[in-house]
C-alpha atoms as a PDB file:
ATOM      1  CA  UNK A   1     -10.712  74.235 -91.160  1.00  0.00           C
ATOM      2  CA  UNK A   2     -12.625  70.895 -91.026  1.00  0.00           C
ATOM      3  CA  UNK A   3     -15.990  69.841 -92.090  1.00  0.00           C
ATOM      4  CA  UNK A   4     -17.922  68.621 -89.072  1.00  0.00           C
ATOM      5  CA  UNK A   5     -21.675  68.594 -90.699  1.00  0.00           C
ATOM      6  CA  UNK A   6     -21.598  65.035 -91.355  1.00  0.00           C
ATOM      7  CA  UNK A   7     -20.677  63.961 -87.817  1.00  0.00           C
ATOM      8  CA  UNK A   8     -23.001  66.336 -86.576  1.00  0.00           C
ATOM      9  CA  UNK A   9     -25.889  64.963 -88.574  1.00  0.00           C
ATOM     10  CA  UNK A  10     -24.848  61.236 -87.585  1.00  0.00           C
ATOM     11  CA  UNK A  11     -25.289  62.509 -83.403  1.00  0.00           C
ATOM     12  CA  UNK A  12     -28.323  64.391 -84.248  1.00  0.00           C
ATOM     13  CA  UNK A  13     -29.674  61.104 -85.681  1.00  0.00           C
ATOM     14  CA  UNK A  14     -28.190  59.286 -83.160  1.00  0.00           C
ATOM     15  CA  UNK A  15     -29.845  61.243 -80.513  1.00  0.00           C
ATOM     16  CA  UNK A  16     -33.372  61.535 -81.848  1.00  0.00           C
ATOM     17  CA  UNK A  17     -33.418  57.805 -82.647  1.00  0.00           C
ATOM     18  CA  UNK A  18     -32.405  57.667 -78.670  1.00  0.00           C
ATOM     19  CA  UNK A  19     -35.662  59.983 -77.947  1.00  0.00           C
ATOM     20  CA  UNK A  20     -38.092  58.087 -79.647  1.00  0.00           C
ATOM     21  CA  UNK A  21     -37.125  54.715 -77.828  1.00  0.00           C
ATOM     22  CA  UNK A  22     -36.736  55.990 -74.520  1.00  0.00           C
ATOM     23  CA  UNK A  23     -40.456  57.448 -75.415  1.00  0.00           C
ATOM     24  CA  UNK A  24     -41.423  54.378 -76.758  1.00  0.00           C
ATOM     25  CA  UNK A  25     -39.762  52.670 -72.866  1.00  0.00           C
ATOM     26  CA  UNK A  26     -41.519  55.420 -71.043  1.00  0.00           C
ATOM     27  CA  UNK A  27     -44.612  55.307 -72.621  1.00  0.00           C
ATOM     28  CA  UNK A  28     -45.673  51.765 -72.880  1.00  0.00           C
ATOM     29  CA  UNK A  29     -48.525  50.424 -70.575  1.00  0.00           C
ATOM     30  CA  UNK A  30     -47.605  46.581 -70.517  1.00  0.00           C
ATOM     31  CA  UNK A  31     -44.282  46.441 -68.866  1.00  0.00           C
ATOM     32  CA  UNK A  32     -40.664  46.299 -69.937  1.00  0.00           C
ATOM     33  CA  UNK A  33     -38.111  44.616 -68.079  1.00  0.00           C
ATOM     34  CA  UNK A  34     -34.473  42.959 -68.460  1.00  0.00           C
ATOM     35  CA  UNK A  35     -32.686  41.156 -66.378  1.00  0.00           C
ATOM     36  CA  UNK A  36     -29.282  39.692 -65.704  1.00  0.00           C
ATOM     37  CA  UNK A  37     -28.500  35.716 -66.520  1.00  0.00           C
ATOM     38  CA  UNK A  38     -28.917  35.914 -62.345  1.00  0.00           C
ATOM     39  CA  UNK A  39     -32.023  37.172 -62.513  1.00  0.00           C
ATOM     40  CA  UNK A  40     -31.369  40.902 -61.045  1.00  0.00           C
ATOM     41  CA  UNK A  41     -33.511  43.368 -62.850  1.00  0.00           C
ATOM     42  CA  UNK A  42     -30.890  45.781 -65.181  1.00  0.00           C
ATOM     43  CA  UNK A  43     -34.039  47.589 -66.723  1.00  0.00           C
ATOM     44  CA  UNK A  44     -37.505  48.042 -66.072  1.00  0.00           C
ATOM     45  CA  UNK A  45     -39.961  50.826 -67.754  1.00  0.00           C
ATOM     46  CA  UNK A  46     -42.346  53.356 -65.547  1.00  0.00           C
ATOM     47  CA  UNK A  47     -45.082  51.381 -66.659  1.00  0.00           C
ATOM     48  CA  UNK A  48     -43.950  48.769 -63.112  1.00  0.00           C
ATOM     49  CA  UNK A  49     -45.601  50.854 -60.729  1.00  0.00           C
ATOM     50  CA  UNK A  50     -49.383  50.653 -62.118  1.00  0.00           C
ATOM     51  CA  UNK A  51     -48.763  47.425 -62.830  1.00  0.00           C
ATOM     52  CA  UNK A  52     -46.695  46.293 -59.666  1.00  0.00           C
ATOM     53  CA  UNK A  53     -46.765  49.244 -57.510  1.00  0.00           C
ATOM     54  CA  UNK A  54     -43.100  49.684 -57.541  1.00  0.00           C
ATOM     55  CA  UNK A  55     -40.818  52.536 -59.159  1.00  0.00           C
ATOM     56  CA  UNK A  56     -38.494  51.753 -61.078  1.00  0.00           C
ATOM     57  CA  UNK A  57     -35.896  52.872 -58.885  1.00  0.00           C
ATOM     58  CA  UNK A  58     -37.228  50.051 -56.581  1.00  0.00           C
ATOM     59  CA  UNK A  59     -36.659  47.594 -59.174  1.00  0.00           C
ATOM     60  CA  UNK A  60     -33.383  48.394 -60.682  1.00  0.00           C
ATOM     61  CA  UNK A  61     -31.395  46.032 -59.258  1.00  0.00           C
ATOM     62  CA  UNK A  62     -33.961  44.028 -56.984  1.00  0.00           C
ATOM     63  CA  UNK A  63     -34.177  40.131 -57.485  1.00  0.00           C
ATOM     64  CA  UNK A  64     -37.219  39.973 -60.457  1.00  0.00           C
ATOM     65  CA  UNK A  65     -37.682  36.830 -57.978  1.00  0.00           C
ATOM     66  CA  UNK A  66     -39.422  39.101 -55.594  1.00  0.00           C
ATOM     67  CA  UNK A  67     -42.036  39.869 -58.251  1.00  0.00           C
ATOM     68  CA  UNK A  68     -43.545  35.864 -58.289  1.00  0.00           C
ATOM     69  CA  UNK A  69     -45.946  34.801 -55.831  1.00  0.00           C
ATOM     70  CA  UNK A  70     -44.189  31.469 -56.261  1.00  0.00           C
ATOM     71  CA  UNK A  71     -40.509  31.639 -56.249  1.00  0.00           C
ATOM     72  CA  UNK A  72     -39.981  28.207 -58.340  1.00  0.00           C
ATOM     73  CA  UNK A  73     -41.782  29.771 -61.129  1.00  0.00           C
ATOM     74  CA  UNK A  74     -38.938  31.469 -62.314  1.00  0.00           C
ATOM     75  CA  UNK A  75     -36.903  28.595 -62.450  1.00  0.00           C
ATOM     76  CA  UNK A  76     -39.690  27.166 -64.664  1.00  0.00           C
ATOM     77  CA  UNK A  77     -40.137  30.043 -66.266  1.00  0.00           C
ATOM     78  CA  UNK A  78     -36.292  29.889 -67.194  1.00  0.00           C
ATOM     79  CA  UNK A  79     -36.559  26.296 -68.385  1.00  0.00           C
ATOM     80  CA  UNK A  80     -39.079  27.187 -70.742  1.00  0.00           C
ATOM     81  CA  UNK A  81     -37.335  29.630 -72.349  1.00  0.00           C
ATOM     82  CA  UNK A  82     -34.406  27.227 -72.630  1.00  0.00           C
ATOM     83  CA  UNK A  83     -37.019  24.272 -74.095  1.00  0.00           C
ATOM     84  CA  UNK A  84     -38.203  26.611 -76.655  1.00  0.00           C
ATOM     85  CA  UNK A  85     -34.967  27.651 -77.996  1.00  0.00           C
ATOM     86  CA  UNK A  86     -34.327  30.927 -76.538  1.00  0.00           C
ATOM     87  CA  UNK A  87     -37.703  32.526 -76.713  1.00  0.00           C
ATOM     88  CA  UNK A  88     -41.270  32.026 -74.819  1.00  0.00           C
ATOM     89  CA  UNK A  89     -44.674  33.789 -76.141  1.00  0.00           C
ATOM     90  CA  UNK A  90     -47.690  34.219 -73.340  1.00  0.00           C
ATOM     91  CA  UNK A  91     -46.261  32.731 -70.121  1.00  0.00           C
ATOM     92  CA  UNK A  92     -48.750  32.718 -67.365  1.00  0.00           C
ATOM     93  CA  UNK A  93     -47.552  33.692 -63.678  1.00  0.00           C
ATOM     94  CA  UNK A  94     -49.154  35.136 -60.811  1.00  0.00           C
ATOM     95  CA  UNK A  95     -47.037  38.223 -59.376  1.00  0.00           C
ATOM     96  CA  UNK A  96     -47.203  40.328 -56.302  1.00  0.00           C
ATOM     97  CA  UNK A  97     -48.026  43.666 -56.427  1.00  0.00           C
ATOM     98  CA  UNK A  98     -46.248  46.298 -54.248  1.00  0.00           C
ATOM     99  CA  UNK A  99     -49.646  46.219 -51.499  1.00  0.00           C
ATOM    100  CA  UNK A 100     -49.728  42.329 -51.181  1.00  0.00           C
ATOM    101  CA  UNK A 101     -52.933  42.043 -54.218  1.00  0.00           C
ATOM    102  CA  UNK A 102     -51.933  38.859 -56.506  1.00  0.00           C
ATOM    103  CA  UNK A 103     -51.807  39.585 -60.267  1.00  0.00           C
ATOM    104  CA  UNK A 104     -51.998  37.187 -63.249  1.00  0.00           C
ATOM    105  CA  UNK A 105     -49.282  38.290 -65.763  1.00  0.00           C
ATOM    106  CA  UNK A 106     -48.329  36.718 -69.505  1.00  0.00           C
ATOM    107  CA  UNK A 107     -44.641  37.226 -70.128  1.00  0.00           C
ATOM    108  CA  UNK A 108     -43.144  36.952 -73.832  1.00  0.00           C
ATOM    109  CA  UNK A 109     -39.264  37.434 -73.504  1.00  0.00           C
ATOM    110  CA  UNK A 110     -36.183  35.659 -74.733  1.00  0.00           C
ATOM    111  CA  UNK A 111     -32.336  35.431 -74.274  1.00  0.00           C
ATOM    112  CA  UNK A 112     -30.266  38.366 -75.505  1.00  0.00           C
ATOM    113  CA  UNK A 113     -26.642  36.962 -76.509  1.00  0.00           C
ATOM    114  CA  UNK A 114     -23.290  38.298 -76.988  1.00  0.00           C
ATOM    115  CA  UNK A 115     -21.030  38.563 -79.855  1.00  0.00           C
ATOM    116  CA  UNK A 116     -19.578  34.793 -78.613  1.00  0.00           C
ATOM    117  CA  UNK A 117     -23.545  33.501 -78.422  1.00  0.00           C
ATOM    118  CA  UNK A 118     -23.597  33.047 -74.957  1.00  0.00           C
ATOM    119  CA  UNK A 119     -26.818  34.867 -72.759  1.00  0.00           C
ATOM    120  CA  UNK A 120     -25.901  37.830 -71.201  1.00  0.00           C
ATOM    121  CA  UNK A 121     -29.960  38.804 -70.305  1.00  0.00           C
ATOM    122  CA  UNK A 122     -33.295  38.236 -70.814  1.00  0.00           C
ATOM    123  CA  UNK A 123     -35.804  40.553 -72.024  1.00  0.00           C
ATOM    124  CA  UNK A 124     -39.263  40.788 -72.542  1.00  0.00           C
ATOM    125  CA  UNK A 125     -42.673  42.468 -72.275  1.00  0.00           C
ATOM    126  CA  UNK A 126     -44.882  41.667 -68.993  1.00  0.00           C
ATOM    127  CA  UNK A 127     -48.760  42.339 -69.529  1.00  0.00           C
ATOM    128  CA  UNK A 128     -51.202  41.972 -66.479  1.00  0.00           C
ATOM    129  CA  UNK A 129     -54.085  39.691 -67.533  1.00  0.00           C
ATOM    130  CA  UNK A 130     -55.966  39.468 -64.341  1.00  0.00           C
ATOM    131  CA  UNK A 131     -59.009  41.214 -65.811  1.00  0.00           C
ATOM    132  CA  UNK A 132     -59.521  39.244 -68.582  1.00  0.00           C
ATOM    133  CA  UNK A 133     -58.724  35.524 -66.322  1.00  0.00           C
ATOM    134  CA  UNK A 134     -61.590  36.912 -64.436  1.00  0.00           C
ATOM    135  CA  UNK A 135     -63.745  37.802 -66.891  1.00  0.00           C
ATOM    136  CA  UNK A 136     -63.394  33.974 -68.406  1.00  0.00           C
ATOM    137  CA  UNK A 137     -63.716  32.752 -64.911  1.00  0.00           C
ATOM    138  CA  UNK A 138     -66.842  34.604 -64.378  1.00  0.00           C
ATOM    139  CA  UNK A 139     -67.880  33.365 -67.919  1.00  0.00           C
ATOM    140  CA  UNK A 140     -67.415  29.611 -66.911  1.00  0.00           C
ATOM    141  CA  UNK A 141     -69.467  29.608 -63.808  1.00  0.00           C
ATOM    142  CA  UNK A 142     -72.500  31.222 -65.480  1.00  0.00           C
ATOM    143  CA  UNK A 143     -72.108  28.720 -68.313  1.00  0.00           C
ATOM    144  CA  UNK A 144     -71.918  26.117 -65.538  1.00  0.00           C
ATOM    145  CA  UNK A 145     -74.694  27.404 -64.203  1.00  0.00           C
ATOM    146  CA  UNK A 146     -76.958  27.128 -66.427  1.00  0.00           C
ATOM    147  CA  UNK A 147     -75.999  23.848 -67.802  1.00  0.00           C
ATOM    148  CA  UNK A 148     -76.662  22.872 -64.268  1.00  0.00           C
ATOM    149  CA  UNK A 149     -80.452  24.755 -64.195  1.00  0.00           C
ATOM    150  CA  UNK A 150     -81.234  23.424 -67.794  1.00  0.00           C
ATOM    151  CA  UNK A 151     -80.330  19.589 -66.746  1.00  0.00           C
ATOM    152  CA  UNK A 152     -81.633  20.169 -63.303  1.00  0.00           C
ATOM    153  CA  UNK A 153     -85.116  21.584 -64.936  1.00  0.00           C
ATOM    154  CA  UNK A 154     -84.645  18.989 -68.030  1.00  0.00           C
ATOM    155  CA  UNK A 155     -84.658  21.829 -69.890  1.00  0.00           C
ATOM    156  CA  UNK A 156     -82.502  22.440 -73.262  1.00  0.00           C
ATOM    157  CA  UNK A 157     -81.261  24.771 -75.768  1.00  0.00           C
ATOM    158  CA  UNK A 158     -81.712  25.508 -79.653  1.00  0.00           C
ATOM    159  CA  UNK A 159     -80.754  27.742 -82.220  1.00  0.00           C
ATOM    160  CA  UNK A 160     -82.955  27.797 -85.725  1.00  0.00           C
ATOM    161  CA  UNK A 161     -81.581  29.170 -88.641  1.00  0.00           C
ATOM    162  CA  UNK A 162     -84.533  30.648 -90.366  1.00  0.00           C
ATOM    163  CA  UNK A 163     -82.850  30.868 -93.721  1.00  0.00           C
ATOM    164  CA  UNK A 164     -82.093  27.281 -93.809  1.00  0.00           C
ATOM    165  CA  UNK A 165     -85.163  26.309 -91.569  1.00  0.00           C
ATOM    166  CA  UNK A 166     -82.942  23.873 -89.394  1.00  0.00           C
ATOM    167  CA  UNK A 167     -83.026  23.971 -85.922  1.00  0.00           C
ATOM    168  CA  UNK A 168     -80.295  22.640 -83.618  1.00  0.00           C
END
């Protein structure tokens, strides 16, 4: 008779260390995906269809080409991986969204080699930004505005620091 506990601890491990990152995958909110060194998506998590409005049965396979409102900006989002050595941090696109809407997205990914260091795929997290490019947007035009409505009215601004008594 042969001892199988150890091999059946190493699969139990196995498979609960499977569970937790396919929860982590399925759980996210900002978005998951991995592509091909041709761009075709291999992997994407549920979190694409509130963020793009596509399953991810949809995307499986799809060009992730389809996703940009601009088709060249994958090509310079490529290039920028390549110029910083294999990995970009908070590239801005804008992306299409399943009912037409444009979204602004930051993507960090980078290249995922083989055992002979040549890219096989690239992999990273996609997080819509739209909100907070609007907020600043909104933020700039009031700022604007009353720049414009203080020089307009030759009006100013101060700020007095009573503990110091110096006003600015």
């Amino acid at each position: 008779m042969r001892d199988i506990s150890q091999r059946q601890a190493t699969e139990d491990a196995l498979a609960d260390s499977e569970r937790e990152h396919r929860s982590i995958i399925e759980n996210m909110i900002d978005v998951f995906i991995c592509t091909d060194i041709d761009g075709k998506i291999m992997m994407v998590s549920p979190s694409c269809l509130a963020m793009f409005g596509y399953t991810t049965e949809e995307l499986i396979g799809a060009p992730i080409a389809q996703l940009y409102v601009d088709q060249e900006d994958r090509g310079c989002f490529l290039a920028a991986i390549v110029a910083a050595g294999g990995r970009v941090d908070c590239y801005l696109a804008k992306a299409h969204h399943k009912d037409g809407h444009e979204i602004t997205v930051s993507s960090s990914s980078k290249h995922c080699r083989d055992a002979d260091d040549r890219v096989i795929s690239i992999e990273g997290i996609t997080r819509d930004i739209t909100e907070i490019i609007n907020v600043n947007d909104a933020l700039f035009r009031s700022e604007t505005t009353l720049r414009d409505a203080q020089r307009i009215a030759q009006l100013g601004h101060w700020q007095w620091d009573l503990a110091s008594d110096i006003v600015e």
